[in-house]
N, C-alpha and C. Protein backbone atom coordinates (compact mmCIF):
# COMPACT_ATOMS: atom_id res chain seq x y z
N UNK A 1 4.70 27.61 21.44
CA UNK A 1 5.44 26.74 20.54
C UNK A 1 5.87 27.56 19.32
N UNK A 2 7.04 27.80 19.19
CA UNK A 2 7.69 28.04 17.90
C UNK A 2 7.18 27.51 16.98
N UNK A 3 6.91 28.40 15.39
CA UNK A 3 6.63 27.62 14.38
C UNK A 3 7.01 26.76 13.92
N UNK A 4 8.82 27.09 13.66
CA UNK A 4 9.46 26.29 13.58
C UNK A 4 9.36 24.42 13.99
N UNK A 5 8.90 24.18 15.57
CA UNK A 5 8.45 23.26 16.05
C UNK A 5 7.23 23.09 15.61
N UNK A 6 6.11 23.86 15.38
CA UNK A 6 4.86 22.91 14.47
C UNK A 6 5.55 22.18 13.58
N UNK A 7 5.58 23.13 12.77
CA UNK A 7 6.11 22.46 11.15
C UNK A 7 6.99 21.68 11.69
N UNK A 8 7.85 21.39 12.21
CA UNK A 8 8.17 19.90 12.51
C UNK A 8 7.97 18.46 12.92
N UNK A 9 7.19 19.10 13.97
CA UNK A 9 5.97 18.51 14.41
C UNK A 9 5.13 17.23 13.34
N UNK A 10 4.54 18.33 12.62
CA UNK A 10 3.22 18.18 11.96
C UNK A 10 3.89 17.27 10.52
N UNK A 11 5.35 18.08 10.25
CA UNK A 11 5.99 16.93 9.43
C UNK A 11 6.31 15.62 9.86
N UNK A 12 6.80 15.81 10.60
CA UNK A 12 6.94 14.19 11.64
C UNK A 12 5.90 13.38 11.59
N UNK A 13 5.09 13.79 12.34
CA UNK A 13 3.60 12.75 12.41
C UNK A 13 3.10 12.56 10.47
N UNK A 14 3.27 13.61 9.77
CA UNK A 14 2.51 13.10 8.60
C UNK A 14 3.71 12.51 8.18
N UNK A 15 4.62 12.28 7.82
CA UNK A 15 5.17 11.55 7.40
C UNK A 15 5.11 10.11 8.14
N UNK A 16 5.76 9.88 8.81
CA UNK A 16 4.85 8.49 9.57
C UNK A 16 3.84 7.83 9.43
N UNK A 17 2.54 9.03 9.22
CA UNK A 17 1.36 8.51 9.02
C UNK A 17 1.54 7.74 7.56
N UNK A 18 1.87 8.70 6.64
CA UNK A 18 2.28 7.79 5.56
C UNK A 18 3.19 7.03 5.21
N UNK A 19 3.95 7.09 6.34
CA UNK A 19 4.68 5.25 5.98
C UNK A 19 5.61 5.42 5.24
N UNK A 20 6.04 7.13 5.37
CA UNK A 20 7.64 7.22 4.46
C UNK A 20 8.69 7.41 5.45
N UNK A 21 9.88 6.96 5.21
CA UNK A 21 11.47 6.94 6.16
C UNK A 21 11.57 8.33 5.37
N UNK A 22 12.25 9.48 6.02
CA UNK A 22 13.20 10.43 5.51
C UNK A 22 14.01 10.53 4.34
N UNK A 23 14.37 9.42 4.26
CA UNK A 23 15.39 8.81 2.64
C UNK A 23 14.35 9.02 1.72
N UNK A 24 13.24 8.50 1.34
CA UNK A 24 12.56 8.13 0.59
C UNK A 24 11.60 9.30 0.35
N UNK A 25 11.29 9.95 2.09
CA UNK A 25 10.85 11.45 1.44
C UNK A 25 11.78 12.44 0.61
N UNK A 26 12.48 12.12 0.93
CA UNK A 26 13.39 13.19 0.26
C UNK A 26 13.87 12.85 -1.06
N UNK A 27 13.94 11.95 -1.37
CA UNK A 27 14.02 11.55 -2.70
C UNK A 27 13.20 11.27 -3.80
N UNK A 28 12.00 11.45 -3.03
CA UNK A 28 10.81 11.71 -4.12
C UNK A 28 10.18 13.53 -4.05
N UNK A 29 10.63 14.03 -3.32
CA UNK A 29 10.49 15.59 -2.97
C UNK A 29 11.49 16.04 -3.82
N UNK A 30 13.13 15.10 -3.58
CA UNK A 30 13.81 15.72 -4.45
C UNK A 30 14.33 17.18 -3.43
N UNK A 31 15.02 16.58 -2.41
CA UNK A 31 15.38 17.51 -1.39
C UNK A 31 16.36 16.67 -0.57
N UNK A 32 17.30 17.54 -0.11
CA UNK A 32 18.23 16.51 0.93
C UNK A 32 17.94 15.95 2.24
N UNK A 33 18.69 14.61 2.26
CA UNK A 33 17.85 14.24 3.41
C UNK A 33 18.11 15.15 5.08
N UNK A 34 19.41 15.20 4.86
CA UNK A 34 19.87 16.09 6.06
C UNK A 34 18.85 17.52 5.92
N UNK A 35 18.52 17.63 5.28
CA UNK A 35 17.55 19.16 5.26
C UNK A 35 16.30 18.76 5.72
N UNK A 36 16.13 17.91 5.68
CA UNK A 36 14.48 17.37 6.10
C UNK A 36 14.66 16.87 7.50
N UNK A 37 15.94 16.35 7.72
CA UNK A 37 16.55 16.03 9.37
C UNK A 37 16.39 17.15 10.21
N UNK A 38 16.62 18.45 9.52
CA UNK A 38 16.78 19.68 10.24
C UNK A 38 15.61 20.77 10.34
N UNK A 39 14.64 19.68 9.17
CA UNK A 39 13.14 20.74 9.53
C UNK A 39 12.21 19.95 10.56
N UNK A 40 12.52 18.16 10.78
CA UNK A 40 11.95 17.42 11.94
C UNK A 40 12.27 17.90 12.56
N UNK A 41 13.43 18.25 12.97
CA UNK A 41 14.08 18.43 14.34
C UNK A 41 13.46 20.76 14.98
N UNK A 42 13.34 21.03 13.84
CA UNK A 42 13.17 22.21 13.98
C UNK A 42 14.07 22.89 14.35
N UNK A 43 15.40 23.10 13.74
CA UNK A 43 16.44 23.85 13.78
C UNK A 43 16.51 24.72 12.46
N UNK A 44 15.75 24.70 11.50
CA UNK A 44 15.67 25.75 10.28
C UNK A 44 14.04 25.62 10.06
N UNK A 45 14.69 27.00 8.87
CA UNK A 45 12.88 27.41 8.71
C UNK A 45 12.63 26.89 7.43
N UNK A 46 11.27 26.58 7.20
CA UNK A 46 11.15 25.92 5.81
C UNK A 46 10.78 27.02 4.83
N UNK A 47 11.08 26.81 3.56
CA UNK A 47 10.72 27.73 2.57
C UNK A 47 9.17 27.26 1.94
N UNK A 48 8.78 27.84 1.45
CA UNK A 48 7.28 27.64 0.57
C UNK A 48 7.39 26.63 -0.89
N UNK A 49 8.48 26.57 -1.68
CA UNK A 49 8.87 25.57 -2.83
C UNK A 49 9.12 24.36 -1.87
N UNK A 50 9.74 24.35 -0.67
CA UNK A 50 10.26 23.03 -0.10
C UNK A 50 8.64 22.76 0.47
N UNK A 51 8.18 23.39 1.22
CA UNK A 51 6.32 23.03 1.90
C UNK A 51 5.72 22.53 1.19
N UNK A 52 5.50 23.07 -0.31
CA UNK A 52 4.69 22.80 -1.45
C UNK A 52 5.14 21.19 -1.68
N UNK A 53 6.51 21.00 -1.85
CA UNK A 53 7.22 19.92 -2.28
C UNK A 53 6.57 18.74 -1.41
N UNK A 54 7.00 18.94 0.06
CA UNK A 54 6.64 18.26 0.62
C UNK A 54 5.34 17.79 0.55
N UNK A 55 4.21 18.55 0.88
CA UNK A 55 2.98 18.53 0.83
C UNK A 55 2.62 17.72 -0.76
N UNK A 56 3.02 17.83 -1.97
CA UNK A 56 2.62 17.17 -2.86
C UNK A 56 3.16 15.52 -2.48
N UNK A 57 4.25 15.09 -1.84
CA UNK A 57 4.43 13.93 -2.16
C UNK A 57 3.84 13.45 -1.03
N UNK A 58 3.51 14.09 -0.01
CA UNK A 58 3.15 13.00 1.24
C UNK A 58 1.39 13.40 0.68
N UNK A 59 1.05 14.01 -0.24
CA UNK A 59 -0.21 14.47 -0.53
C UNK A 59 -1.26 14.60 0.90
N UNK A 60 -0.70 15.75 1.28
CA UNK A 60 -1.15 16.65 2.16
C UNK A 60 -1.46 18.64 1.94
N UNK A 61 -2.17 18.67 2.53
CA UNK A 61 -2.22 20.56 2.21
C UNK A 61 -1.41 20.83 2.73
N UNK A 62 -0.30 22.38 2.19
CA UNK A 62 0.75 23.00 2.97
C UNK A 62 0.50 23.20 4.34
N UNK A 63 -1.52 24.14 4.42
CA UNK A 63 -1.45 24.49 5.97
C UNK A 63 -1.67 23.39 6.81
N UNK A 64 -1.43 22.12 6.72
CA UNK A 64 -1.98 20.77 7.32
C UNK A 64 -0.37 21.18 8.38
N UNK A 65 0.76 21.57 7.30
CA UNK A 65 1.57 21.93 8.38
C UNK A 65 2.06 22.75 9.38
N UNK A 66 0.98 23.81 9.29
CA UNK A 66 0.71 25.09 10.00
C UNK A 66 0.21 24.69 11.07
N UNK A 67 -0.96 23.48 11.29
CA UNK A 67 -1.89 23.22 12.25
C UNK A 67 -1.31 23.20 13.69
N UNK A 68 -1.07 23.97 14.95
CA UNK A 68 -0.60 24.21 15.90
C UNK A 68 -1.59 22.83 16.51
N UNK A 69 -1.02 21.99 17.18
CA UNK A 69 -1.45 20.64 18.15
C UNK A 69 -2.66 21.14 19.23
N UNK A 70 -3.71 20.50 19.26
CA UNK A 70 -4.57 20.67 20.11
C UNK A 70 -4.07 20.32 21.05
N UNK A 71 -4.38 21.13 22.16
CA UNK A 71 -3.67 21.52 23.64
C UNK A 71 -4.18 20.21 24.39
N UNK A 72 -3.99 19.35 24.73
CA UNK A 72 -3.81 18.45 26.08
C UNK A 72 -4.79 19.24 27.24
N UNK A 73 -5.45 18.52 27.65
CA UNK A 73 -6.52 18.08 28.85
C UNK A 73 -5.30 18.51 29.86
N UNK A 74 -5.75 19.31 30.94
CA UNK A 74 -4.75 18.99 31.96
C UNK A 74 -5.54 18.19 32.89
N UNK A 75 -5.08 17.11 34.00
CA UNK A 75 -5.86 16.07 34.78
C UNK A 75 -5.65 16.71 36.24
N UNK A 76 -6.89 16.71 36.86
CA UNK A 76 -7.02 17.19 37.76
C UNK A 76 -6.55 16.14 38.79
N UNK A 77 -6.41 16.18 40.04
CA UNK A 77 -5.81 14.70 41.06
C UNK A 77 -7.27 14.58 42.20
């Protein structure tokens, strides 16, 4: 998995978890919303002022968005 896709990832789910729409993150981050469209989606890379940003308003740690997804069980038949 591309980093790129963690950090998207990991933004996705925490944002959700906290119960913010994109609009509203971004306007309390104080960042565009289309820019935050494009770090969910993982088509750009995030900078460290925008991580920080983020991470203060959804009040989360930066590396919370580093955290690569625990790998899935594969099921035997």
């Amino acid at each position: 998995m591309d980093w790129r896709q963690v950090v998207a990832a990991n933004l996705r789910r925490i944002r959700r978890e906290r119960g913010f729409s994109q609009e509203t993150l971004a306007y309390e981050a104080d960042i565009n919303r289309t820019y935050i469209g494009k770090l969910e989606k993982g088509s750009t890379w995030v900078g460290l002022e925008i991580l920080v940003k983020l991470s203060t308003v959804l009040q989360a740690e930066p590396a919370d968005f580093l955290q690569r997804p625990a790998r899935k069980a594969v099921r035997k038949s």
